[in-house]
Protein backbone atom coordinates (compact mmCIF):
# COMPACT_ATOMS: atom_id res chain seq x y z
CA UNK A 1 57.85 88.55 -121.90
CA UNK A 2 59.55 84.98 -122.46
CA UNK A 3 59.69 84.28 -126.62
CA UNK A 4 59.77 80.53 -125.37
CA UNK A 5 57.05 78.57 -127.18
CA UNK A 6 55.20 76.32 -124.77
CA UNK A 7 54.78 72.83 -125.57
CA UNK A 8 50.64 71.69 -124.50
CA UNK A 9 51.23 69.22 -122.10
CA UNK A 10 49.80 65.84 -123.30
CA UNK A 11 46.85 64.31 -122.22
CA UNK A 12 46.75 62.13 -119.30
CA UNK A 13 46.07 58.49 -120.26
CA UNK A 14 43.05 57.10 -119.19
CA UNK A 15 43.81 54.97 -115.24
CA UNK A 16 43.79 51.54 -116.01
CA UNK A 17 40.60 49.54 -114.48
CA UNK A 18 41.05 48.14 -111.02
CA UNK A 19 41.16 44.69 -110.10
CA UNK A 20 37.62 44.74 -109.00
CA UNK A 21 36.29 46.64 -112.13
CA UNK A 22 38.31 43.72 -114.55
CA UNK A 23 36.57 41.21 -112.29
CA UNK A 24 33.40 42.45 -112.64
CA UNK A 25 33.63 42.90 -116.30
CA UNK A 26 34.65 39.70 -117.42
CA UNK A 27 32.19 38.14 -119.38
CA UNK A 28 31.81 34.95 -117.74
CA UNK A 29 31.28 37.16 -114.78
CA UNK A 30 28.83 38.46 -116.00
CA UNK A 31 27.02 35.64 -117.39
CA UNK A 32 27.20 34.42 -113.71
CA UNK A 33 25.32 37.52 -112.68
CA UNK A 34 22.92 37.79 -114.98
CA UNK A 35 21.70 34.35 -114.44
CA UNK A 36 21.75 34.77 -110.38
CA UNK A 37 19.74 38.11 -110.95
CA UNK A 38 17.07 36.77 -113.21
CA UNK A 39 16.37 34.11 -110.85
CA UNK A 40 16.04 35.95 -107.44
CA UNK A 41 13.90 38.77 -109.43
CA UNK A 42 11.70 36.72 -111.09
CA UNK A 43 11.18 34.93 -107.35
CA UNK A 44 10.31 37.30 -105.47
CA UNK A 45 7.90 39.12 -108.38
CA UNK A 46 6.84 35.05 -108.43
CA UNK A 47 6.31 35.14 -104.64
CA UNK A 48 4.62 38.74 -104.53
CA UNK A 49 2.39 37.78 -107.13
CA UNK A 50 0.92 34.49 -105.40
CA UNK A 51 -0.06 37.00 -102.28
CA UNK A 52 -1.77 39.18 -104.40
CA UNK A 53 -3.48 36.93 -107.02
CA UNK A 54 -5.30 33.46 -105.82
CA UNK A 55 -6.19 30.64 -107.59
CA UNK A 56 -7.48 27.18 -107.20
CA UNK A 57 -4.24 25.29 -106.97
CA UNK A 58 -3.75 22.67 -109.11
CA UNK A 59 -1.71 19.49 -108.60
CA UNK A 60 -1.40 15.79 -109.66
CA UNK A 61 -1.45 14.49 -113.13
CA UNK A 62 -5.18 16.28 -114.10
CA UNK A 63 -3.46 19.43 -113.49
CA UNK A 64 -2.77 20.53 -116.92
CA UNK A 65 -6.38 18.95 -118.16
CA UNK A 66 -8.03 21.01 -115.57
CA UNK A 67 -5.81 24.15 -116.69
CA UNK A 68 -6.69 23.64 -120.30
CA UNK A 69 -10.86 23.57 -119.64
CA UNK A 70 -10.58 26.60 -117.08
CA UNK A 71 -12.77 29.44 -118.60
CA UNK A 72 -13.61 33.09 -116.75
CA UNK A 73 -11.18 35.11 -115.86
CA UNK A 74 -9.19 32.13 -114.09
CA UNK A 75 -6.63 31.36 -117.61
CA UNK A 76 -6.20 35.02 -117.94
CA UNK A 77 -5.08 35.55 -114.04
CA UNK A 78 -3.07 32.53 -114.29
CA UNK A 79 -0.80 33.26 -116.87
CA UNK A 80 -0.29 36.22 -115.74
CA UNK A 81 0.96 35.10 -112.93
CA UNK A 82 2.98 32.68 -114.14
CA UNK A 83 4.36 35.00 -116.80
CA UNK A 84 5.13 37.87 -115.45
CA UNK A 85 8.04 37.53 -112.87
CA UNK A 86 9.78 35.86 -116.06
CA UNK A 87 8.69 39.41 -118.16
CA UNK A 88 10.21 41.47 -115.55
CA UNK A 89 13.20 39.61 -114.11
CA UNK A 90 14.44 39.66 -118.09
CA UNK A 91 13.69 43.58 -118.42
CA UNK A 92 15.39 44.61 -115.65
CA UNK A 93 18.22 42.43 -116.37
CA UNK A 94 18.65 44.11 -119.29
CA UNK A 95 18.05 47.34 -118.92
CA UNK A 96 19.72 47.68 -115.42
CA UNK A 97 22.57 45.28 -116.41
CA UNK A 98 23.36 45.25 -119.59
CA UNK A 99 22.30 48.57 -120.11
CA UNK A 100 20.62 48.64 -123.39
CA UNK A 101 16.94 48.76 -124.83
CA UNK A 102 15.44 45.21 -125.77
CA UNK A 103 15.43 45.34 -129.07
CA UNK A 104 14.45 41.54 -129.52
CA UNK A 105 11.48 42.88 -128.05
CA UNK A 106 10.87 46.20 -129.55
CA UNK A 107 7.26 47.01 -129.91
CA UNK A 108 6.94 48.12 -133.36
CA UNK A 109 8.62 44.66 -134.59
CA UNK A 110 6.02 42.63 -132.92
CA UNK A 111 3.34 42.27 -135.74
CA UNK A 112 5.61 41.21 -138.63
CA UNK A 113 7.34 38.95 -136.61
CA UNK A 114 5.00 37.74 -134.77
CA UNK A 115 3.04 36.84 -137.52
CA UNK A 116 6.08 35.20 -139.63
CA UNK A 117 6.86 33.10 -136.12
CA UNK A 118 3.42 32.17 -135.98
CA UNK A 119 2.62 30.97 -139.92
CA UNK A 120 6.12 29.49 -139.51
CA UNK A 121 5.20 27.18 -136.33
CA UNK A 122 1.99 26.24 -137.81
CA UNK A 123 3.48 25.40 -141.05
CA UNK A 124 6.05 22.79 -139.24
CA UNK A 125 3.24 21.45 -137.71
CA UNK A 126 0.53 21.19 -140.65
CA UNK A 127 3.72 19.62 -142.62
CA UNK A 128 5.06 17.38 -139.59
CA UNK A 129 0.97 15.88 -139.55
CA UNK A 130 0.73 15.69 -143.59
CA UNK A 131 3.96 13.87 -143.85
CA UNK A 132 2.75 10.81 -140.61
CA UNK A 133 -0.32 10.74 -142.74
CA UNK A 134 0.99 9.46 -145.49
CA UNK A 135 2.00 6.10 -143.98
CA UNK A 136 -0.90 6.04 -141.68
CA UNK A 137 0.92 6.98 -138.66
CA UNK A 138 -1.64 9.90 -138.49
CA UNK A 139 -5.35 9.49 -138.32
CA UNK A 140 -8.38 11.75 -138.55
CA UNK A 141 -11.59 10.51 -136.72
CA UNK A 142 -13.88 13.47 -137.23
CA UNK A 143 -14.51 16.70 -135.29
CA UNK A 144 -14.83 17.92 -131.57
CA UNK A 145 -16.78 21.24 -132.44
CA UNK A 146 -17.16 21.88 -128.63
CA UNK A 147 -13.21 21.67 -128.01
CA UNK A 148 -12.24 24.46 -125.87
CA UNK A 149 -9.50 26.62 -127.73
CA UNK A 150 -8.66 29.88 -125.38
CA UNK A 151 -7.29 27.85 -122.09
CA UNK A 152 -5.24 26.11 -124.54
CA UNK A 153 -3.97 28.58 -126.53
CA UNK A 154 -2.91 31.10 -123.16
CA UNK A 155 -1.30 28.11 -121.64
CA UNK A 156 0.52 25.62 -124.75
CA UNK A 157 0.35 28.57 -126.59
CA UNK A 158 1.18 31.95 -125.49
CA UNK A 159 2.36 30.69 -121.98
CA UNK A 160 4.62 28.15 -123.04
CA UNK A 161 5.96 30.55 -125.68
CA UNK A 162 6.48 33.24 -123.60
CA UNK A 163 7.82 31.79 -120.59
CA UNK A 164 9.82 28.86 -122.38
CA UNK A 165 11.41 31.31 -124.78
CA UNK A 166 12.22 33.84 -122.20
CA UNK A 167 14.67 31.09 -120.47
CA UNK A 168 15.99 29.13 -123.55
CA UNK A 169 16.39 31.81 -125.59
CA UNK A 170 16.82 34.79 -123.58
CA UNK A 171 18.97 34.02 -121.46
CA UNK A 172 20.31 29.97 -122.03
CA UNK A 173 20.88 30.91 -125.70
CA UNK A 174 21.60 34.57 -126.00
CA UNK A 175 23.73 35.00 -122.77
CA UNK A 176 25.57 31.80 -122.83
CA UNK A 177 26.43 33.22 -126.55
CA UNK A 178 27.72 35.95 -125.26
CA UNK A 179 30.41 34.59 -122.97
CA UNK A 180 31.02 31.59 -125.22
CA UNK A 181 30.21 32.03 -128.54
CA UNK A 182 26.71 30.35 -130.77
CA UNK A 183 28.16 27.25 -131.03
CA UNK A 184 28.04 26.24 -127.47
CA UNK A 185 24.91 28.00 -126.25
CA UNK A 186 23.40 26.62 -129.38
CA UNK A 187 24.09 23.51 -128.13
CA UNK A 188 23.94 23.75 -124.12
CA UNK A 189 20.95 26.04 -124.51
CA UNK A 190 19.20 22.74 -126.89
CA UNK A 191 20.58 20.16 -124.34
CA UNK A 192 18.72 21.68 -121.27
CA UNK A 193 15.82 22.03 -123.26
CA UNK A 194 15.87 18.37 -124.01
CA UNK A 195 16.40 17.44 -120.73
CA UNK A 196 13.65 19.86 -119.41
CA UNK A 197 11.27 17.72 -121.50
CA UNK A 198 12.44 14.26 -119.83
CA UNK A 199 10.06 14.12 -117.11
CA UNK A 200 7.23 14.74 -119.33
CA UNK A 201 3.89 12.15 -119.02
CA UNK A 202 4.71 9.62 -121.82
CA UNK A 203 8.09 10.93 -122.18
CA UNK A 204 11.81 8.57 -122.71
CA UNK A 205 15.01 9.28 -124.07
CA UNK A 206 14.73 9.60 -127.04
CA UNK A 207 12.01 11.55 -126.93
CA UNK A 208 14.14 14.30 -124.98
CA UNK A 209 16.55 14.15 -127.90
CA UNK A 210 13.60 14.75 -130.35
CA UNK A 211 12.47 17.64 -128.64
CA UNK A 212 16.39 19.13 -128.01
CA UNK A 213 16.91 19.00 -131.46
CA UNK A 214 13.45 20.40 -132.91
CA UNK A 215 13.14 23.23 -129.90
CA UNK A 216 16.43 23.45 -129.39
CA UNK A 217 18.70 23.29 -132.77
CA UNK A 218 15.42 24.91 -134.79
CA UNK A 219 14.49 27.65 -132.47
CA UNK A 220 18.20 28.34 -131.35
CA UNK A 221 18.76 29.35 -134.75
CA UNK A 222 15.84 30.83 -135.32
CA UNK A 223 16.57 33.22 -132.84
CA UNK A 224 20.28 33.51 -133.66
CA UNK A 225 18.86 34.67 -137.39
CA UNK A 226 16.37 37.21 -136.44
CA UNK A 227 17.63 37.95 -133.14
CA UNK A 228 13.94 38.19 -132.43
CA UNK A 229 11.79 37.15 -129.36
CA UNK A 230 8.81 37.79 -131.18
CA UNK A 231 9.69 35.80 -133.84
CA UNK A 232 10.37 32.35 -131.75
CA UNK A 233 7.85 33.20 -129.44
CA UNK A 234 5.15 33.27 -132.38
CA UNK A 235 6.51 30.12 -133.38
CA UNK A 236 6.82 27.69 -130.54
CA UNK A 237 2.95 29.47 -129.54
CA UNK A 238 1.78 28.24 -133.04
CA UNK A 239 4.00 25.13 -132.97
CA UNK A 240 2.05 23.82 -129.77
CA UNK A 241 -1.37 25.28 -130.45
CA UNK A 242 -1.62 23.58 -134.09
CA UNK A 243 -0.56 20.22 -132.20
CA UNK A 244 -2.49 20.13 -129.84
CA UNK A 245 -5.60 22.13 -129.85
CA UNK A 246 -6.55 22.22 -133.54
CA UNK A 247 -5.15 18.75 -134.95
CA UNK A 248 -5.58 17.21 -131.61
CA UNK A 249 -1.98 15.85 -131.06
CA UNK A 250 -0.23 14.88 -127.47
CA UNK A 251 2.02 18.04 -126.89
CA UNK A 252 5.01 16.90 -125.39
CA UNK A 253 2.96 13.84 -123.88
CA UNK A 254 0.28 16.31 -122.65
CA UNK A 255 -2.91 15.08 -124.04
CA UNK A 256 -5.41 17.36 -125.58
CA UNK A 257 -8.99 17.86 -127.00
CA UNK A 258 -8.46 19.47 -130.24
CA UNK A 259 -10.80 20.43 -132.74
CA UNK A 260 -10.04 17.49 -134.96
CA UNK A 261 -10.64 13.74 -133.45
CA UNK A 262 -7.07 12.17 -134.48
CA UNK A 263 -4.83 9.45 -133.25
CA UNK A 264 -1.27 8.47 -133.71
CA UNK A 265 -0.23 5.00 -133.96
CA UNK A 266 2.47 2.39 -135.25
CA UNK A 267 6.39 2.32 -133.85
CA UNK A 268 6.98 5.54 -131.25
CA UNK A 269 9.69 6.53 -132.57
CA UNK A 270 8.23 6.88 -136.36
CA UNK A 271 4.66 8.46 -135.02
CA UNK A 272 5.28 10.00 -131.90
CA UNK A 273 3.26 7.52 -129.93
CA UNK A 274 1.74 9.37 -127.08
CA UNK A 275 4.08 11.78 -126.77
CA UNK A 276 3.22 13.50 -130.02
CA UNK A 277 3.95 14.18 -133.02
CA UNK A 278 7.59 15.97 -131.71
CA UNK A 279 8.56 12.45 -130.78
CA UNK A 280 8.58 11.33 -134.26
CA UNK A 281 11.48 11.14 -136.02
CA UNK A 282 9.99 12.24 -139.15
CA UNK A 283 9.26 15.32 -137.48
CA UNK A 284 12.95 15.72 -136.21
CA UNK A 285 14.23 15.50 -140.48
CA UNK A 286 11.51 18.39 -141.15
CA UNK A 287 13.48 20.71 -138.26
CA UNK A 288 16.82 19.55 -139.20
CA UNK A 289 16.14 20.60 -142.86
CA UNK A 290 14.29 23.69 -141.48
CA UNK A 291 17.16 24.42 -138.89
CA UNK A 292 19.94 23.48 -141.07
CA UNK A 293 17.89 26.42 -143.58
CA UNK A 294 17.88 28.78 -140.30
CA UNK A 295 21.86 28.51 -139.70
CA UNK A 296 22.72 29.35 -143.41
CA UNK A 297 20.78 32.52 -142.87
CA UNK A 298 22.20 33.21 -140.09
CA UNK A 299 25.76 32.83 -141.12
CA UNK A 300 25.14 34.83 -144.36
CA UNK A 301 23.91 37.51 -142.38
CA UNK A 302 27.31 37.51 -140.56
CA UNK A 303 25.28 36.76 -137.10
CA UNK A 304 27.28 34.14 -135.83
CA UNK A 305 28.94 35.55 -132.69
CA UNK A 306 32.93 34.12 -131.71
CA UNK A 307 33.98 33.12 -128.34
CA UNK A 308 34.73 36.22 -125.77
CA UNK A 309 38.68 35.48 -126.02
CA UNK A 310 38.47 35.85 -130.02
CA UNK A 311 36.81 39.17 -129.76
CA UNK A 312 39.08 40.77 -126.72
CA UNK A 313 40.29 44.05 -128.46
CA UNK A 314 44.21 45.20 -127.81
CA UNK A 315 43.33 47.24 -124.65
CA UNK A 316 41.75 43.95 -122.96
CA UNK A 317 37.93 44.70 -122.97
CA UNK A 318 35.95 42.23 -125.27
CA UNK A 319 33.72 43.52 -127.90
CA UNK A 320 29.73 42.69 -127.48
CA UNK A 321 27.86 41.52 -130.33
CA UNK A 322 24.83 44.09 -131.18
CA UNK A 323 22.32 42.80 -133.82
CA UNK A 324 19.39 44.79 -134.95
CA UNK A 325 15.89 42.38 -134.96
CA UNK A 326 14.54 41.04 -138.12
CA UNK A 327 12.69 38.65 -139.51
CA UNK A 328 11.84 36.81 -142.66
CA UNK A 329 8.87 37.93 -144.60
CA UNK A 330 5.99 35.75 -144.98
């Protein structure tokens, strides 16, 4: 028997990542992929929805009036169909790609922030309408008792919430922010909003800019806060219901029949004209201040996420931000 000690032989390092494996791991790589996936998923769930569920098709510019006096079943069906590829193109994109549970949509979260989203929006709102009241820009006529209220609020409301959100936010904001840091998605994700707005009835440049600065800075940081879906779904719902359907505002040039009989008048750019109160650049100071609020939150709460090349650890891989959903009490 040998009195020879033996040495343990030491581990085998880890085989460094192939070409292929780097490729498909960078993170502008994937924020190429996730993009491409969510839009061929949510077309074809798009397509194989519109041969299972029919509806009178709408077109022209009464299209959205007719939408917003459907009653029945037909609003319910609709938005469903309009909302759902978005839905599941953006949980299987995360759960089959990034590999992780959705915790900006996590179930038990949804009544607190919902609600703080949704007294949030309506507060901008009740405050944008006070404030172009006080120089008359903002009138109140009387009442339309008879306005319809649930085709507006499933499609200004909860359809524009929850499809608009799912695409700014989801994945213009939080995966651009990924690759490139909040800075730029903040700001790319808040000029293709503004843009998106452009063709709007009654719409113009500057309104586009309103509307990229009060959907895009506000609810980009919003979001970048709580990390929350809920939360700035709530509030663009509310933000476009109060407008339109209870203080009877244009929202985003789309006029409505809201329970209150109101005009806006004097200089566009001070009221709104007939694009709405978002068009007013009073409104735009109230979402600065409130934005400008959101993004000191935000980088208290150390939830301000770097550029991928100023988080790429010593080995080469790039560390990705993980932020547990909150949001602010009411």
């Amino acid at each position: 028997m040998s009195d020879a000690l033996e040495i343990p032989a030491a581990p085998a390092e880890p085989a460094a990542p192939s070409r292929l494996a780097r490729f498909w791991r960078h993170p502008i790589t994937q924020l190429l992929a996730r993009i491409v996936f969510f839009i061929v998923v949510a077309g074809v769930v798009g397509y194989l929805l519109r041969l299972v569920i029919h509806l009178p098709k709408l077109e022209g510019e009464g299209a959205m009036a007719a939408t917003l006096t459907e009653t029945g079943a037909t609003p319910w069906l609709r938005q469903l169909r309009n909302l759902l590829p978005s839905i599941v193109a953006y949980y299987l994109m995360v759960r089959l790609l990034e590999r992780r549970k959705l915790d900006e949509f996590a179930p038990r979260k949804a009544p607190l922030h919902s609600l703080t989203g949704w007294l949030t929006g309506m507060g901008i709102l009740l405050a944008a309408a006070a404030v172009l009241a006080l120089p008359g820009f903002y009138t109140v006529h009387g009442t339309h008792p008879d306005a319809p209220l649930l085709a507006p609020l499933l499609t200004l409301g909860i359809g524009a919430g929850v499809g608009e959100e799912i695409v700014a936010r989801g994945i213009l904001f939080r995966v651009v922010e990924e690759c490139f840091g909040t800075w730029f998605a903040l700001l790319f994700s808040a000029a293709l909003f503004g843009l998106g707005h452009i063709a709007n009835p009654n719409s113009s440049p500057w309104m586009a800019l309103a509307i990229a600065v009060e959907a895009g800075l506000l609810l980009g940081m919003a979001f970048a806060w709580t990390r929350s879906m809920w939360f700035v779904i709530a509030l663009h719902a509310a933000w476009n219901f109060t407008q339109g359907p209870l203080l009877g505002i244009p929202v985003s040039g789309i006029a409505v029949t809201g329970l209150l009989d109101s005009t806006l008048q004097g200089p566009p750019v001070l009221s709104g004209g007939r694009f709405g109160a978002e068009g007013s650049l009073l409104t735009v100071l109230i979402c600065l201040a409130l934005a400008a609020f959101f993004t000191q939150r935000a980088i208290a709460a150390g939830r301000i996420v770097r550029p991928y090349w100023k988080r790429r650890q010593p080995d080469g891989r790039v560390a990705v931000p993980r932020f547990e959903a909150s949001a602010p009490k009411p």
